[in-house]
Structure formats: C-alpha cells, structure tokens
PDB file of N, CA and C in Angstrom:
ATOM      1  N   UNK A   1     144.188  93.386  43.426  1.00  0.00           N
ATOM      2  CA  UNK A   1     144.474  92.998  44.797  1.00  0.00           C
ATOM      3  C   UNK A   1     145.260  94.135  45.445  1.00  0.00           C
ATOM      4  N   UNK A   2     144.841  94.500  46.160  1.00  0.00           N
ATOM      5  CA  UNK A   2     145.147  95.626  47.296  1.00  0.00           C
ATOM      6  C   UNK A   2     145.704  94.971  48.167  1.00  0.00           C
ATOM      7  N   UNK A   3     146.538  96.078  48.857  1.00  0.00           N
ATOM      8  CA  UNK A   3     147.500  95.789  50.303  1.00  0.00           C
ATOM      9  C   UNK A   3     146.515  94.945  51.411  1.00  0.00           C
ATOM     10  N   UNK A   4     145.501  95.679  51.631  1.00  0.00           N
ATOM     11  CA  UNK A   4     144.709  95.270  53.109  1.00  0.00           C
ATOM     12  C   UNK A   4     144.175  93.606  52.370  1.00  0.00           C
ATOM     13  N   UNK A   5     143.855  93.491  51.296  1.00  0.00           N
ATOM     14  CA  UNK A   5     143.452  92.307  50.714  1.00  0.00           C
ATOM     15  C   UNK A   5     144.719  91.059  50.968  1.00  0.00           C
ATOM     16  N   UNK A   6     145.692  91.310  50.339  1.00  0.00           N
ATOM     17  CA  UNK A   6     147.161  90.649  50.979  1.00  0.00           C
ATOM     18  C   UNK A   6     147.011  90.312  52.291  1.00  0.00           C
ATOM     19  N   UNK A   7     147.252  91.387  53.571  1.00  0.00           N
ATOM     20  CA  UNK A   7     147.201  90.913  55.061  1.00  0.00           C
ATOM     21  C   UNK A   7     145.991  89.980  55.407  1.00  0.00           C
ATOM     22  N   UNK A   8     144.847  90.647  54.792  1.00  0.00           N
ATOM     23  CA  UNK A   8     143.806  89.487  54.949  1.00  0.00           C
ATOM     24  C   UNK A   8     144.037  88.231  54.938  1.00  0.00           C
ATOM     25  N   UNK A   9     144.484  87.584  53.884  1.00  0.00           N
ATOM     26  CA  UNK A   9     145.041  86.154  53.189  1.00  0.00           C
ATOM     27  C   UNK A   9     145.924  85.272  53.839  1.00  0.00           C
ATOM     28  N   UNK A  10     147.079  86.613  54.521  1.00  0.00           N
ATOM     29  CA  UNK A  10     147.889  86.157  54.862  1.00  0.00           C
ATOM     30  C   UNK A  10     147.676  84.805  56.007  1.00  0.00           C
ATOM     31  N   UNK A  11     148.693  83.607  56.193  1.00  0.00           N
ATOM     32  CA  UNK A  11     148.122  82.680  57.016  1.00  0.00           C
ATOM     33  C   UNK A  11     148.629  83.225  58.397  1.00  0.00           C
ATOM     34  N   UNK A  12     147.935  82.661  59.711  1.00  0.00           N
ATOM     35  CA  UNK A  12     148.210  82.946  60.975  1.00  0.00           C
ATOM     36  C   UNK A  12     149.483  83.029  61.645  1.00  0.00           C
ATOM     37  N   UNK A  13     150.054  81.653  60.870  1.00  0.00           N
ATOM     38  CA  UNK A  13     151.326  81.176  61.625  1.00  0.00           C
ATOM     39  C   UNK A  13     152.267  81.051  60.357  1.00  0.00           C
ATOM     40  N   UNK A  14     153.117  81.119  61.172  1.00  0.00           N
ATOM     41  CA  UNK A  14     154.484  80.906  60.066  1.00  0.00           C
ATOM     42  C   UNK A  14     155.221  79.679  59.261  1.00  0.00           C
ATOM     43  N   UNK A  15     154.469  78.687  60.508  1.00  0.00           N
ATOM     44  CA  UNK A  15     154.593  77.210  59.729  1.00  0.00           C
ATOM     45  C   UNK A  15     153.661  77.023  58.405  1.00  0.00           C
ATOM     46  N   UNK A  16     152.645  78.311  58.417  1.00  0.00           N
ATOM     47  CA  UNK A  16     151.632  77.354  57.435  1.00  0.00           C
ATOM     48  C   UNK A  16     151.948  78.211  55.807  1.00  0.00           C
ATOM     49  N   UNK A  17     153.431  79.296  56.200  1.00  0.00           N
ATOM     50  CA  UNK A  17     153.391  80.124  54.535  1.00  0.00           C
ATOM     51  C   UNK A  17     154.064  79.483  53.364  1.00  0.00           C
ATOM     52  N   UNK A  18     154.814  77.860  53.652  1.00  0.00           N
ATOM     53  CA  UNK A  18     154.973  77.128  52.987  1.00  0.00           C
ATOM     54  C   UNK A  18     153.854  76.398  51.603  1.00  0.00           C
ATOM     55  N   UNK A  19     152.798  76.207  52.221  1.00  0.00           N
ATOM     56  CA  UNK A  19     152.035  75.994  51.765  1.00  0.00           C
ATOM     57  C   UNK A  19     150.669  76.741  51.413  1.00  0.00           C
ATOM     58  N   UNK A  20     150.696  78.118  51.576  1.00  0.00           N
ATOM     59  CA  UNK A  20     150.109  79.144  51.177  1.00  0.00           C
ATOM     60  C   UNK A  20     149.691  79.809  49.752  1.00  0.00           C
ATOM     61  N   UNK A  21     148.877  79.733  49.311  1.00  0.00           N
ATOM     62  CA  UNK A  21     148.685  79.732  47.684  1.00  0.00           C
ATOM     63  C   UNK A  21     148.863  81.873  47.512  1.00  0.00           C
ATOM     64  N   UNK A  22     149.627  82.084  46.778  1.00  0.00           N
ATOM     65  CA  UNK A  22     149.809  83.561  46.514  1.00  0.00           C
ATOM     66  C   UNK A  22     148.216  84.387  46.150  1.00  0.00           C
ATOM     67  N   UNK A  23     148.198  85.497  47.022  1.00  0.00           N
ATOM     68  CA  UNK A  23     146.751  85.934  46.977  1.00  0.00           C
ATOM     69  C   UNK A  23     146.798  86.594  45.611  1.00  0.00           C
ATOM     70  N   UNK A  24     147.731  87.100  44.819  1.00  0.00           N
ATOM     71  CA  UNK A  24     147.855  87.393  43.383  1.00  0.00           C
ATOM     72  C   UNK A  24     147.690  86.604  42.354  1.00  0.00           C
ATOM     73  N   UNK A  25     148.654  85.601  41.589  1.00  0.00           N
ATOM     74  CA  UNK A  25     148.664  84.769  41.630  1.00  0.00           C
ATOM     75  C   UNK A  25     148.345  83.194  41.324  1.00  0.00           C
ATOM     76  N   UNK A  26     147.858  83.184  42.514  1.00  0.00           N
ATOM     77  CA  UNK A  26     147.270  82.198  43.207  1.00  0.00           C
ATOM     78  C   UNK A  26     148.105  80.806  42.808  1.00  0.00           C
ATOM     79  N   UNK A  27     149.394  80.373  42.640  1.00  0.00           N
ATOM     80  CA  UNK A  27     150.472  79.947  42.999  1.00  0.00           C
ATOM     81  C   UNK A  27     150.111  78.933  44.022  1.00  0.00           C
ATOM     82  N   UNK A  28     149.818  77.797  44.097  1.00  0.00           N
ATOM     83  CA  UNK A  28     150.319  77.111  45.244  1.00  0.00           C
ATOM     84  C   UNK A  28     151.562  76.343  45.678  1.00  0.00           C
ATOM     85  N   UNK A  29     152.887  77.643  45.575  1.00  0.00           N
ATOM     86  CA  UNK A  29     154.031  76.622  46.047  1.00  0.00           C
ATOM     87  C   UNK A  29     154.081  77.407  47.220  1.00  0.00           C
ATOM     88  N   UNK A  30     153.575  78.228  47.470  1.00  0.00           N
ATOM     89  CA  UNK A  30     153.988  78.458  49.070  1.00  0.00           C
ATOM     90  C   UNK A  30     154.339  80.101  48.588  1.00  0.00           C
ATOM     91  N   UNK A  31     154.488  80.601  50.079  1.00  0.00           N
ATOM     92  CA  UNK A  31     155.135  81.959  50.266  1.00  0.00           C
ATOM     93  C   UNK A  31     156.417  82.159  50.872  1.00  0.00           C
ATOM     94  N   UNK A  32     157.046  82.833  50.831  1.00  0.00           N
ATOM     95  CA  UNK A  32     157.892  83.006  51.429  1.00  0.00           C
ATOM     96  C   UNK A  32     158.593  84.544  52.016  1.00  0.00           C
ATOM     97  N   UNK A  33     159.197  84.578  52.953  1.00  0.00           N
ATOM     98  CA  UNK A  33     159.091  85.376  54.223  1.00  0.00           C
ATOM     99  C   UNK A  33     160.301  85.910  54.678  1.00  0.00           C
ATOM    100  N   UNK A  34     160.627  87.022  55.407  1.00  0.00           N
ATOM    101  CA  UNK A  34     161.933  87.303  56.541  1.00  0.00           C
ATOM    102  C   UNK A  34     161.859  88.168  56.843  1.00  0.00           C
ATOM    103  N   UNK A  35     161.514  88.359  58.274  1.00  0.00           N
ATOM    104  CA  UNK A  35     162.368  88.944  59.176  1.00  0.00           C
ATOM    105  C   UNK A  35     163.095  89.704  58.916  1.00  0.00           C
ATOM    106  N   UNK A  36     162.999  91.587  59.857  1.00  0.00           N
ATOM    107  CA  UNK A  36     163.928  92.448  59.562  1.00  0.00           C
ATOM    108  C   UNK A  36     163.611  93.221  60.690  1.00  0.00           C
ATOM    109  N   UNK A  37     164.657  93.448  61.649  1.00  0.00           N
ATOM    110  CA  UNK A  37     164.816  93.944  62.572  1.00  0.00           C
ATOM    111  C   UNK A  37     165.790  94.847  63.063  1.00  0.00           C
ATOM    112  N   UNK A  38     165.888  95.047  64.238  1.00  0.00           N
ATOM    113  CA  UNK A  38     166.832  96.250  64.825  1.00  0.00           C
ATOM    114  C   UNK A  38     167.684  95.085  66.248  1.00  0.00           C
ATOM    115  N   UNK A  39     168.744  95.467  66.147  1.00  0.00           N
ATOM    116  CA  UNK A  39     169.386  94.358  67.057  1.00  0.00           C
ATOM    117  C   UNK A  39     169.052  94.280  68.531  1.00  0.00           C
ATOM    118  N   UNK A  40     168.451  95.159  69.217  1.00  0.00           N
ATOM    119  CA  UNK A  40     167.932  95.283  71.024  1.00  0.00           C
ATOM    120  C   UNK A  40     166.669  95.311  70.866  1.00  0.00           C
ATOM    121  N   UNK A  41     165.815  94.690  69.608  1.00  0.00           N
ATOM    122  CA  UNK A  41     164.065  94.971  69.709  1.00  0.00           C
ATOM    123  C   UNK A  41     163.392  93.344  69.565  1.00  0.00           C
ATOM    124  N   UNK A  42     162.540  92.955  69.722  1.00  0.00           N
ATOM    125  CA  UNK A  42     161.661  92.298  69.312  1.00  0.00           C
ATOM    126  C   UNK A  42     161.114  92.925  68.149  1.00  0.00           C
ATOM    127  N   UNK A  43     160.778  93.711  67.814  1.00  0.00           N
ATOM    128  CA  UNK A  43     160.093  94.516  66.719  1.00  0.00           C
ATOM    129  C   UNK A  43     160.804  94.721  65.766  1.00  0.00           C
ATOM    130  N   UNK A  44     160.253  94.640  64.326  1.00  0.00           N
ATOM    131  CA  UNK A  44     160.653  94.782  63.525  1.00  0.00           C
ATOM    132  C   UNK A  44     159.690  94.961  62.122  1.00  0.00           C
ATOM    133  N   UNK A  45     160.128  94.179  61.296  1.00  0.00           N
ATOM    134  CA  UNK A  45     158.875  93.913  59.840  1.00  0.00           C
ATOM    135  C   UNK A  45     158.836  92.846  59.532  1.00  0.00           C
ATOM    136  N   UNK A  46     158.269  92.546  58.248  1.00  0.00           N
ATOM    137  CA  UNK A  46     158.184  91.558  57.422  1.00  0.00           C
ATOM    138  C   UNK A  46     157.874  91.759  56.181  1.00  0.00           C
ATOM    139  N   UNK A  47     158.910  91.149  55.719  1.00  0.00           N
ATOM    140  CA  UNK A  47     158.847  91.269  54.136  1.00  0.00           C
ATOM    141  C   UNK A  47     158.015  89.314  53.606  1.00  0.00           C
ATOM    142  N   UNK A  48     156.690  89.875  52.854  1.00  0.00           N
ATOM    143  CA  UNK A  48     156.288  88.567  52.546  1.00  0.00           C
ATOM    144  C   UNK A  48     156.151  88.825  51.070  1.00  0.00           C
ATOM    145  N   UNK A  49     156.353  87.492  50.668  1.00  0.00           N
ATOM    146  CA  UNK A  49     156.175  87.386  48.733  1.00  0.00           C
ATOM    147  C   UNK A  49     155.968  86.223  47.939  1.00  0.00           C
ATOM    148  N   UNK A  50     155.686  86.234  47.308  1.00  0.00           N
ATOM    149  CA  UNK A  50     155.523  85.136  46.263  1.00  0.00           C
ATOM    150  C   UNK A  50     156.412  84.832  45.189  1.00  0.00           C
ATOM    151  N   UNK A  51     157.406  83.910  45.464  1.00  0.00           N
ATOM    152  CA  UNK A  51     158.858  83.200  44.268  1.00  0.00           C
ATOM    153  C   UNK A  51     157.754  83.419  43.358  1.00  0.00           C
ATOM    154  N   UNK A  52     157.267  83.026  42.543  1.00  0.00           N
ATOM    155  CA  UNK A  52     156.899  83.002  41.166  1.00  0.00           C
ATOM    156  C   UNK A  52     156.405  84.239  40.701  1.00  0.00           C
ATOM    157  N   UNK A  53     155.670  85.108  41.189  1.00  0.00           N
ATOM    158  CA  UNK A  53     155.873  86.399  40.664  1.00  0.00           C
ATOM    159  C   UNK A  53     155.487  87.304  40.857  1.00  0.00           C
ATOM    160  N   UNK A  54     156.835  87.184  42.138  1.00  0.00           N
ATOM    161  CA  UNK A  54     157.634  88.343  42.751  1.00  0.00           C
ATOM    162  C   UNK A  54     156.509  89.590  43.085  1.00  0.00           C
ATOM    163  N   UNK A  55     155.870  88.940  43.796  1.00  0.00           N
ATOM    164  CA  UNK A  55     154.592  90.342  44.198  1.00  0.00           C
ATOM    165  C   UNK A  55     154.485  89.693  45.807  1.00  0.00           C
ATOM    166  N   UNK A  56     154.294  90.681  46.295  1.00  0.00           N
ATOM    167  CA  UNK A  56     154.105  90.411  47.739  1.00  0.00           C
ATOM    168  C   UNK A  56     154.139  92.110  48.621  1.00  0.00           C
ATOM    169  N   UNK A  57     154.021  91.981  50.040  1.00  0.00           N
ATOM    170  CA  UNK A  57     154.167  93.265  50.945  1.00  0.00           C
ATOM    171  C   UNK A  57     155.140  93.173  51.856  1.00  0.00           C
ATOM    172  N   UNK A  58     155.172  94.202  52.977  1.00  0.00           N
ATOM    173  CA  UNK A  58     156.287  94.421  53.747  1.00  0.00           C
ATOM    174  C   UNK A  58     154.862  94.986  55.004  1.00  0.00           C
ATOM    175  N   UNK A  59     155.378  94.247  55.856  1.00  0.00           N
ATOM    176  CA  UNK A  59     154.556  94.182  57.348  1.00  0.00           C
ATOM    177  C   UNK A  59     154.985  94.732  58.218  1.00  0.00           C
ATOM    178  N   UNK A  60     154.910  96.062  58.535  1.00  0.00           N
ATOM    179  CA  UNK A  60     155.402  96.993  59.537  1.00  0.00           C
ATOM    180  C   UNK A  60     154.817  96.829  61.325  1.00  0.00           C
ATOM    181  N   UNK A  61     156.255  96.722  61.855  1.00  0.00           N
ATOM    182  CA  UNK A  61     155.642  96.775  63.236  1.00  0.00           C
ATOM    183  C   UNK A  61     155.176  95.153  63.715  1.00  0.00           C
ATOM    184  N   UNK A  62     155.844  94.424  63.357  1.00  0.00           N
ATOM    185  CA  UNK A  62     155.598  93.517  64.151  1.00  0.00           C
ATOM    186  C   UNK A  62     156.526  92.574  64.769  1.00  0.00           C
ATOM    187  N   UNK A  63     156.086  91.545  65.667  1.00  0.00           N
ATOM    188  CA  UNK A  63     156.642  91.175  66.610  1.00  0.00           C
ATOM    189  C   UNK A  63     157.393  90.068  66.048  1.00  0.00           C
ATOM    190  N   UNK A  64     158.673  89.926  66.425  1.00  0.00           N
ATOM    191  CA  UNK A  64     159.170  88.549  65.886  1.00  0.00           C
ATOM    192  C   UNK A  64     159.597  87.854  66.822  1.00  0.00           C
ATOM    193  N   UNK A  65     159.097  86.521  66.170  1.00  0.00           N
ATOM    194  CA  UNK A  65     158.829  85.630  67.726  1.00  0.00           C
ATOM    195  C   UNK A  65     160.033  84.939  67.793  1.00  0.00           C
ATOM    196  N   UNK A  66     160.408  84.526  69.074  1.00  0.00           N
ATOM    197  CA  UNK A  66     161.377  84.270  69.540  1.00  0.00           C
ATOM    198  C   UNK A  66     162.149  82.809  68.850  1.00  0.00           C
ATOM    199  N   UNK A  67     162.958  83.656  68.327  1.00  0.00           N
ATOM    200  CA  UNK A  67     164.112  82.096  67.714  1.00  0.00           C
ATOM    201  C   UNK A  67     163.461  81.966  66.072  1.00  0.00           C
ATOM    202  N   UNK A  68     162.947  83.016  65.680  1.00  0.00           N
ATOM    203  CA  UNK A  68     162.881  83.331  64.321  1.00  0.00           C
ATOM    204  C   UNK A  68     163.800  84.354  63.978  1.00  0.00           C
ATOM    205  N   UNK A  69     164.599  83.152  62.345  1.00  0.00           N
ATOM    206  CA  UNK A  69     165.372  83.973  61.932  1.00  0.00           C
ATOM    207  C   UNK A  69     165.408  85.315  61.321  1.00  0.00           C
ATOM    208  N   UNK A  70     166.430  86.505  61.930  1.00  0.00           N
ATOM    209  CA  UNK A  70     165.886  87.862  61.733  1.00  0.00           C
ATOM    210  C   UNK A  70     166.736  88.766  61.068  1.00  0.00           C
ATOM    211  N   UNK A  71     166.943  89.209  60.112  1.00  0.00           N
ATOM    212  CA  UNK A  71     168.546  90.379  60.307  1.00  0.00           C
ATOM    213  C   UNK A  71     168.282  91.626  60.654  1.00  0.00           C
ATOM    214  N   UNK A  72     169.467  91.893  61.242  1.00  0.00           N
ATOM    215  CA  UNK A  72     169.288  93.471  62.189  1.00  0.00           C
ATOM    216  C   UNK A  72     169.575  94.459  61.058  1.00  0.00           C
ATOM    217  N   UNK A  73     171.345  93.597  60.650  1.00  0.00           N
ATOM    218  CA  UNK A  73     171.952  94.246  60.389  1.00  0.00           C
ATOM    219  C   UNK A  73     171.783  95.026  58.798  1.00  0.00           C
ATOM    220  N   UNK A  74     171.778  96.391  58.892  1.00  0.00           N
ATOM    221  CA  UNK A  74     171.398  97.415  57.301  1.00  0.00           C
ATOM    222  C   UNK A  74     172.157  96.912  56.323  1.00  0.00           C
ATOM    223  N   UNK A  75     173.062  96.546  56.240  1.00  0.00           N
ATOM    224  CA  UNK A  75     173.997  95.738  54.968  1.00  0.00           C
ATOM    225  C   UNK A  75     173.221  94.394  54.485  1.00  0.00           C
ATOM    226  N   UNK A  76     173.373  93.528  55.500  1.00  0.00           N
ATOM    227  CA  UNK A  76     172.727  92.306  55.192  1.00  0.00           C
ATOM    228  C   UNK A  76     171.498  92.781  55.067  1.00  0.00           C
ATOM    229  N   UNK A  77     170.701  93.675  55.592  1.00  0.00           N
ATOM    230  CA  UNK A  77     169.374  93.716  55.514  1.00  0.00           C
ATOM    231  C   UNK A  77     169.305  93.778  53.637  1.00  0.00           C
ATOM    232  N   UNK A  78     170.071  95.271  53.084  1.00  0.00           N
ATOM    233  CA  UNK A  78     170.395  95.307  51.564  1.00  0.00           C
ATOM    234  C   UNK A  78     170.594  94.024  50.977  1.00  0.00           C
ATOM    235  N   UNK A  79     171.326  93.140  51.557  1.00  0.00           N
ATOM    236  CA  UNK A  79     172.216  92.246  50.741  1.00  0.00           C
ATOM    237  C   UNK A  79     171.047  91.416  50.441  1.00  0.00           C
ATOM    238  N   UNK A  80     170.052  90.974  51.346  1.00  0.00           N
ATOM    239  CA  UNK A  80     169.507  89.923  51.444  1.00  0.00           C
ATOM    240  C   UNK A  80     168.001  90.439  50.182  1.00  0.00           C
ATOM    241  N   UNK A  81     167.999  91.500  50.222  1.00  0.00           N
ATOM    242  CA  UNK A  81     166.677  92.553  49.527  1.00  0.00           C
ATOM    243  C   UNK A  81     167.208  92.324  47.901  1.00  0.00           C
ATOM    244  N   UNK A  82     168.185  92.569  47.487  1.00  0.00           N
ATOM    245  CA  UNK A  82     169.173  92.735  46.274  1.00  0.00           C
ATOM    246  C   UNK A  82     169.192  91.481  45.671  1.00  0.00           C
ATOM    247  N   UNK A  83     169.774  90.055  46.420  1.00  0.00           N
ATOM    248  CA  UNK A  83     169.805  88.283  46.487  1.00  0.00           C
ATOM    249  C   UNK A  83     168.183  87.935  45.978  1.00  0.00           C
ATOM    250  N   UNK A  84     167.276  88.510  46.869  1.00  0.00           N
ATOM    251  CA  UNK A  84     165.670  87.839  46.668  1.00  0.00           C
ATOM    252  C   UNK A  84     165.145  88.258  45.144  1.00  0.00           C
ATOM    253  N   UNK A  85     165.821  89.753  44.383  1.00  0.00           N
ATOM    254  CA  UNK A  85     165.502  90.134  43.263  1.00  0.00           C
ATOM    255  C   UNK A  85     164.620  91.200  43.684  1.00  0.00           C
ATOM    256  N   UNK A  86     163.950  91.510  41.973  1.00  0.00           N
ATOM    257  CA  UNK A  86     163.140  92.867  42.087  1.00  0.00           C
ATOM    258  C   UNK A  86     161.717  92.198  42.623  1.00  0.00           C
ATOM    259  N   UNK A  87     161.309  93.159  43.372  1.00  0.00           N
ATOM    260  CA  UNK A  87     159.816  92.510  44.243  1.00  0.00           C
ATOM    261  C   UNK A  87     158.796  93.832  43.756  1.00  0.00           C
ATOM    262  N   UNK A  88     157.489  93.135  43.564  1.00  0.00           N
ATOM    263  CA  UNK A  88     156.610  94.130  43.345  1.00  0.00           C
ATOM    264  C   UNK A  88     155.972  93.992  44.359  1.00  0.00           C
ATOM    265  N   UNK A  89     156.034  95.217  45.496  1.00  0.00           N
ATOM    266  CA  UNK A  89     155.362  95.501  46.636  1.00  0.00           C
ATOM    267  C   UNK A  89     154.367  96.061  46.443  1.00  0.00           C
ATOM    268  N   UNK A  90     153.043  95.703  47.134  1.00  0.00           N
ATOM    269  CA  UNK A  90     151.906  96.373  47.159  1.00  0.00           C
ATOM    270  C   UNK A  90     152.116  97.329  48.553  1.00  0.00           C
ATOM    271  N   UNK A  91     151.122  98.748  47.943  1.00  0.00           N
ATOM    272  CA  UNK A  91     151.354  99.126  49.365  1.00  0.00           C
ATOM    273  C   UNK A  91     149.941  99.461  49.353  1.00  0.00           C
TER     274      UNK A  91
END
C-alpha cells in the first residue's frame, strides 16, 4: 500500500474516520486524525493513522474547517507527535 493508495481510501468527511476500516490493516475500529496548523492560517496538514498499527500519512496543504480542533503551536505540535507514539508514515 502506497501513499496515493491511502488518500484514495481516505473517507470524505471527518465524521465518517471513526468508523473507517485502516487501508493497511484493514482494522475496523476507526482512524484517527489531527490537525496541524500555523496560528493566522486556515491551512495547515493532517496527520491520519491507524491505533492498531500505527501506519498511516500526513496530508499536506489542507484546509481546516472551521471549529476543528487544530494545534498551531511547534511544542504542542511535538508534544502531541511524541504522546500518539512511533507512527509508520507512508510517503
């Protein structure tokens, strides 16, 4: 499974990555997600992955929609990267 294979999979909306089966995997407890931004942008990334094992990508350049939770800040951004564990990113 390749990167572009991942975005493919990925679901539309954000309500539905709860229940999203891991395109690796294939896991159906869901995915899970956050937000990473710059504090004066709408724009930012996304880091998406799979709890069970820890494979997932990072989504450059996109929009985060309004009143989704985001961190700006480079510390917490670390803190929160470090907390989730080691992630195997596809790129």
């Amino acid at each position: 499974m390749n990167y572009l294979d991942w975005l493919k999979t990925l679901p539309k909306s954000d309500a539905e990555y709860a229940t999203a089966p891991c395109p690796t995997c294939l896991a159906s407890c869901g995915l899970k997600y956050q937000y990473f931004g710059f504090a004066d942008s709408e724009f930012g990334w996304k880091l998406v992955w799979c709890a069970m094992c820890q494979t997932g990508i990072q989504v450059s350049r996109v929009r985060i929609p309004h009143g989704a939770p985001a961190i700006s800040d480079t510390v917490e951004q670390q803190r929160f990267i470090e907390e989730v564990g080691p992630l195997k990113l596809i790129f």
